[in-house]
N, C-alpha and C. Protein backbone atom coordinates (compact mmCIF):
# COMPACT_ATOMS: atom_id res chain seq x y z
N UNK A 1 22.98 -8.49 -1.17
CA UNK A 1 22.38 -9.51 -0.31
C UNK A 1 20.96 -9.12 0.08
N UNK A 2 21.03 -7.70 0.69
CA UNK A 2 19.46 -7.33 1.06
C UNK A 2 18.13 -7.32 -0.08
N UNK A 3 18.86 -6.93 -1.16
CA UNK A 3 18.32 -7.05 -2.52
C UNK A 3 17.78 -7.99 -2.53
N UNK A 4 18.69 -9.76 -3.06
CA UNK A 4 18.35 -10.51 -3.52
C UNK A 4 17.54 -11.12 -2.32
N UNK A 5 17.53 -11.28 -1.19
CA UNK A 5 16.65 -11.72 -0.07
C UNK A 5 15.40 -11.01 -0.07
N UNK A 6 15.38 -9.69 -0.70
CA UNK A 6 13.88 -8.78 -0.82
C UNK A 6 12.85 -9.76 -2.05
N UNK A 7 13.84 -9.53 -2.84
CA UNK A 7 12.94 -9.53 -4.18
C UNK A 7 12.62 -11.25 -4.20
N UNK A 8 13.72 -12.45 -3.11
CA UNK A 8 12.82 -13.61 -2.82
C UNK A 8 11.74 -13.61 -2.20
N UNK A 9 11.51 -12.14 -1.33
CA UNK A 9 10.17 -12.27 -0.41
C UNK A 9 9.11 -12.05 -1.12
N UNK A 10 9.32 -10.87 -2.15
CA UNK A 10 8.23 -10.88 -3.43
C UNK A 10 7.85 -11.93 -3.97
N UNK A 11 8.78 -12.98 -4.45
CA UNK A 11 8.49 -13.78 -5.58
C UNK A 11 7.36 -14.94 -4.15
N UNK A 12 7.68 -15.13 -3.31
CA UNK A 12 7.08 -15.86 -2.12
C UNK A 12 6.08 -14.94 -1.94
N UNK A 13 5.74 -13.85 -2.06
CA UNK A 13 4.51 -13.29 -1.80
C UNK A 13 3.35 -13.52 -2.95
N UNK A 14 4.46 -13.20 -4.21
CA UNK A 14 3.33 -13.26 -4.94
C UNK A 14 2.68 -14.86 -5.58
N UNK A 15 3.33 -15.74 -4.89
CA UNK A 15 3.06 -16.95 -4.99
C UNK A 15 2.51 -17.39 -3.95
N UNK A 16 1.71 -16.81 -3.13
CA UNK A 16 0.79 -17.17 -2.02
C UNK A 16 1.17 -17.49 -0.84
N UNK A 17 2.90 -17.19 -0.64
CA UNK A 17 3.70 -17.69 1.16
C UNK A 17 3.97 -16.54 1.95
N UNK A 18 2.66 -15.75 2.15
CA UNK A 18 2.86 -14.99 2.77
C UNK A 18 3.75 -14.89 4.17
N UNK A 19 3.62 -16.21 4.81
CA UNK A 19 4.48 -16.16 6.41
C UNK A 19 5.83 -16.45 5.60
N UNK A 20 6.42 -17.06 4.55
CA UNK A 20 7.54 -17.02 4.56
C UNK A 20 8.17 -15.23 3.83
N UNK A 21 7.63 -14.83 3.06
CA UNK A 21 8.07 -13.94 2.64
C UNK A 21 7.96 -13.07 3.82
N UNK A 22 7.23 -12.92 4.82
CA UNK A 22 7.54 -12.26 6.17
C UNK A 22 8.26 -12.44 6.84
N UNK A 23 8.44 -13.31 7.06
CA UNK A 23 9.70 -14.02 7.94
C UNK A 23 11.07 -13.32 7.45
N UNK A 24 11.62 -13.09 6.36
CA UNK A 24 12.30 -12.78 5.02
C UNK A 24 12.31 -10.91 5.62
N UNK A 25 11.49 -10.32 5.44
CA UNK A 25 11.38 -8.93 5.27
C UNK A 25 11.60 -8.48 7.00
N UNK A 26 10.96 -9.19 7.56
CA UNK A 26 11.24 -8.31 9.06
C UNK A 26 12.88 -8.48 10.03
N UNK A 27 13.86 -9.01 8.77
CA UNK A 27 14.84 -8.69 9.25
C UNK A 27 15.42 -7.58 9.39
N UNK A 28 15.22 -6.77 7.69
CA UNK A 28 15.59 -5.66 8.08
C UNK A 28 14.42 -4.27 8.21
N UNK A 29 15.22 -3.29 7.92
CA UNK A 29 14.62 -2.32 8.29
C UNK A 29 15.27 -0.85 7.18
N UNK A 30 15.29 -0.99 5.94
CA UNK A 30 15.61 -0.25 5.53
C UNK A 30 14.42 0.20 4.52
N UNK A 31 14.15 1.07 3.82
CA UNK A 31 12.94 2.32 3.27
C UNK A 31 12.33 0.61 2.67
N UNK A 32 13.16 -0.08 1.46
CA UNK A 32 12.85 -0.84 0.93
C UNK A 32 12.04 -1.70 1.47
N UNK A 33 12.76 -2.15 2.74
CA UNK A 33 11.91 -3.52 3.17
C UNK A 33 10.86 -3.16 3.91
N UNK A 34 10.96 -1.87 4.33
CA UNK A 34 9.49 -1.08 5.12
C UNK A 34 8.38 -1.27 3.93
N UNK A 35 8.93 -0.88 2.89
CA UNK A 35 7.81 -0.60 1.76
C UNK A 35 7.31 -2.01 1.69
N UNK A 36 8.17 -3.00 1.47
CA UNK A 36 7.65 -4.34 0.98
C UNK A 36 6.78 -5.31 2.18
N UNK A 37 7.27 -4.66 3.80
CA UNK A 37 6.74 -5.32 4.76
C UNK A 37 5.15 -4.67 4.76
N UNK A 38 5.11 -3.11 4.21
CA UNK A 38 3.83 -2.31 4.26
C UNK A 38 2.95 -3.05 3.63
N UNK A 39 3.55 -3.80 2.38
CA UNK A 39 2.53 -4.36 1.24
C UNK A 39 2.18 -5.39 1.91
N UNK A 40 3.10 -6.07 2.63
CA UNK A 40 2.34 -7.78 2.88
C UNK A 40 1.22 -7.59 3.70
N UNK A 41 1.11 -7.14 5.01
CA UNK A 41 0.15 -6.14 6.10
C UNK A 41 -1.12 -5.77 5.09
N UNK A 42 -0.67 -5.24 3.43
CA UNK A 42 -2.17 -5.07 3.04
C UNK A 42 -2.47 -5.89 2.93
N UNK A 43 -1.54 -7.25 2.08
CA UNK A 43 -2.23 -8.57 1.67
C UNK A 43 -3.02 -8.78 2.76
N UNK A 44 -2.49 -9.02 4.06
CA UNK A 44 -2.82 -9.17 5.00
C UNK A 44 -4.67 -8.78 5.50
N UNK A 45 -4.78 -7.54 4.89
CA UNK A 45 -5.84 -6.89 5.50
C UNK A 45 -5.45 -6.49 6.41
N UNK A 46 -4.41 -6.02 7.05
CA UNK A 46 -4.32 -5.47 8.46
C UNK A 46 -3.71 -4.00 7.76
N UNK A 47 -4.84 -2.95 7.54
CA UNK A 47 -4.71 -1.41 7.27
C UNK A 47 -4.02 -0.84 8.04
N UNK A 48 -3.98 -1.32 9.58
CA UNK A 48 -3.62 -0.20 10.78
C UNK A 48 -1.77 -0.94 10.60
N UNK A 49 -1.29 -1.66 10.45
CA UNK A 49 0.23 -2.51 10.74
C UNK A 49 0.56 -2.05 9.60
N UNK A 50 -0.38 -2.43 8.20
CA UNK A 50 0.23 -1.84 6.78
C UNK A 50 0.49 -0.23 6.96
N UNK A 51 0.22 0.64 7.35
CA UNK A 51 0.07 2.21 7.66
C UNK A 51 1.63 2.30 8.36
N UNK A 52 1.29 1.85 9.60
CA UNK A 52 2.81 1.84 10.46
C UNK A 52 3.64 1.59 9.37
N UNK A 53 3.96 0.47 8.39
CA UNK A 53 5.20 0.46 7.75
C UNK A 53 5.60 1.49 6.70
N UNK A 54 4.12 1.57 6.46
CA UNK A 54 4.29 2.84 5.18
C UNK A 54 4.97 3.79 5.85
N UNK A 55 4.45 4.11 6.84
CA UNK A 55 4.89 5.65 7.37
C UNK A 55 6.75 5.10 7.64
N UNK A 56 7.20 4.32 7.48
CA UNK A 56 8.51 3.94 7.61
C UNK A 56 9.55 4.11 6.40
N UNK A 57 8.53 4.08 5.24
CA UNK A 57 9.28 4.24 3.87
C UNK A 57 9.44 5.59 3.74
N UNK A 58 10.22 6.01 2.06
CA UNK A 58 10.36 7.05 1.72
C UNK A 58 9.23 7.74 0.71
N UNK A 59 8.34 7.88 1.59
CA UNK A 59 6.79 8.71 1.07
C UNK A 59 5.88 7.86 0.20
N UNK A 60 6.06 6.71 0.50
CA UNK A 60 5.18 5.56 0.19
C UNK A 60 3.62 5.85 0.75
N UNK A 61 2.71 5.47 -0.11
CA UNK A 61 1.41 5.52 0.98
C UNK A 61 0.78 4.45 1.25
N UNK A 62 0.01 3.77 1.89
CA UNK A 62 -0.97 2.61 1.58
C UNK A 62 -2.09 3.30 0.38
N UNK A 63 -2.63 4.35 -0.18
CA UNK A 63 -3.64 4.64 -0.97
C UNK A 63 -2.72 4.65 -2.41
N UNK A 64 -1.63 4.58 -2.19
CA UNK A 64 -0.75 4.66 -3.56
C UNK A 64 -1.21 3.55 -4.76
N UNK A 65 -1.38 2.08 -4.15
CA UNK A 65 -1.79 1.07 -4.97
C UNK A 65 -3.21 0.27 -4.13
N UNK A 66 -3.83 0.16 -5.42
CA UNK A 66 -5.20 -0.39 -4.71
C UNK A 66 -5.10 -1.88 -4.37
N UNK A 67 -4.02 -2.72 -5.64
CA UNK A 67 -3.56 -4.20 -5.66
C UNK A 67 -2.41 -4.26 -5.17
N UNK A 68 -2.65 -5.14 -4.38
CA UNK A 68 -1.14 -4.91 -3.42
C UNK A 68 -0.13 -6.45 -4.53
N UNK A 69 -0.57 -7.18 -5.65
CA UNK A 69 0.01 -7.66 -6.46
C UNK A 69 0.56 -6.95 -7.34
N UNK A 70 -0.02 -5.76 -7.66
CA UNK A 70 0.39 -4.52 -8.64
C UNK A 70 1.48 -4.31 -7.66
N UNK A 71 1.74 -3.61 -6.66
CA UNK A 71 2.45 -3.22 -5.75
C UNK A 71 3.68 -3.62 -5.58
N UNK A 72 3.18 -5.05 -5.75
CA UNK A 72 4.63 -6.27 -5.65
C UNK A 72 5.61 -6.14 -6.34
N UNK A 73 4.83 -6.16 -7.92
CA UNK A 73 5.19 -5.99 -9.26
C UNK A 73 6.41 -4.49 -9.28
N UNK A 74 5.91 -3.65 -8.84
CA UNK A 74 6.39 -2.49 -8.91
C UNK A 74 7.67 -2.67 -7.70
N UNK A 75 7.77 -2.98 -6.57
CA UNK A 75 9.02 -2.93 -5.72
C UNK A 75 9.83 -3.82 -6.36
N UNK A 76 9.46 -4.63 -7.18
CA UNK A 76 10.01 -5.81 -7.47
C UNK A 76 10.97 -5.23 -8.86
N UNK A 77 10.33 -4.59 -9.79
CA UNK A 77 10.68 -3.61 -10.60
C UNK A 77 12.04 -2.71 -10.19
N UNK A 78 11.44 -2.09 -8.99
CA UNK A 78 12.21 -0.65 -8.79
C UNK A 78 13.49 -1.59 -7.93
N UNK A 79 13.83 -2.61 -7.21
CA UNK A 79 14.52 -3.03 -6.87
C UNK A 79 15.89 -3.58 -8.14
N UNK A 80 15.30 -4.38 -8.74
CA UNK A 80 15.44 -4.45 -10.43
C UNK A 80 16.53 -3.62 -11.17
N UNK A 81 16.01 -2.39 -10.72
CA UNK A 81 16.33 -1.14 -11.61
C UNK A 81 17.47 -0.88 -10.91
N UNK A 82 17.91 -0.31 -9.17
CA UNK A 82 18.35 0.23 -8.56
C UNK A 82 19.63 -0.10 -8.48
């Protein structure tokens, strides 16, 4: 369930709904959705809120990806995989 509700917030992110794919991610609170809430905060431009979430994941950084669409791509991936 947490899965398939993540990887809808991706596909809504990377299709330009950022408030809905937020809406989506700040339910929970597990490494995953920290990581994916970290990325939207970059879309965002907000460095200092994107940082807070990073520091919530499992050794995620904000300097890790410069495109936070690359980024997408990749949780979206590793979710995928898992």
């Amino acid at each position: 369930m947490l899965e398939s509700e993540l990887l809808q917030a991706i596909k809504l992110a990377l299709s330009g709904d950022w408030h809905r794919a937020h809406n989506i991610v700040q339910k929970y609170n597990d490494a995953n959705a920290n990581w994916l809430h970290a990325i939207l905060h970059k879309m965002e431009d907000d460095e200092w809120n994107s940082k807070y979430w990073y520091a919530k994941t499992d050794g995620k950084q904000y300097e890790d990806y410069v495109d936070a669409n690359t980024e997408l791509i990749a949780i979206q991936n590793w979710l995928n995989n898992d």
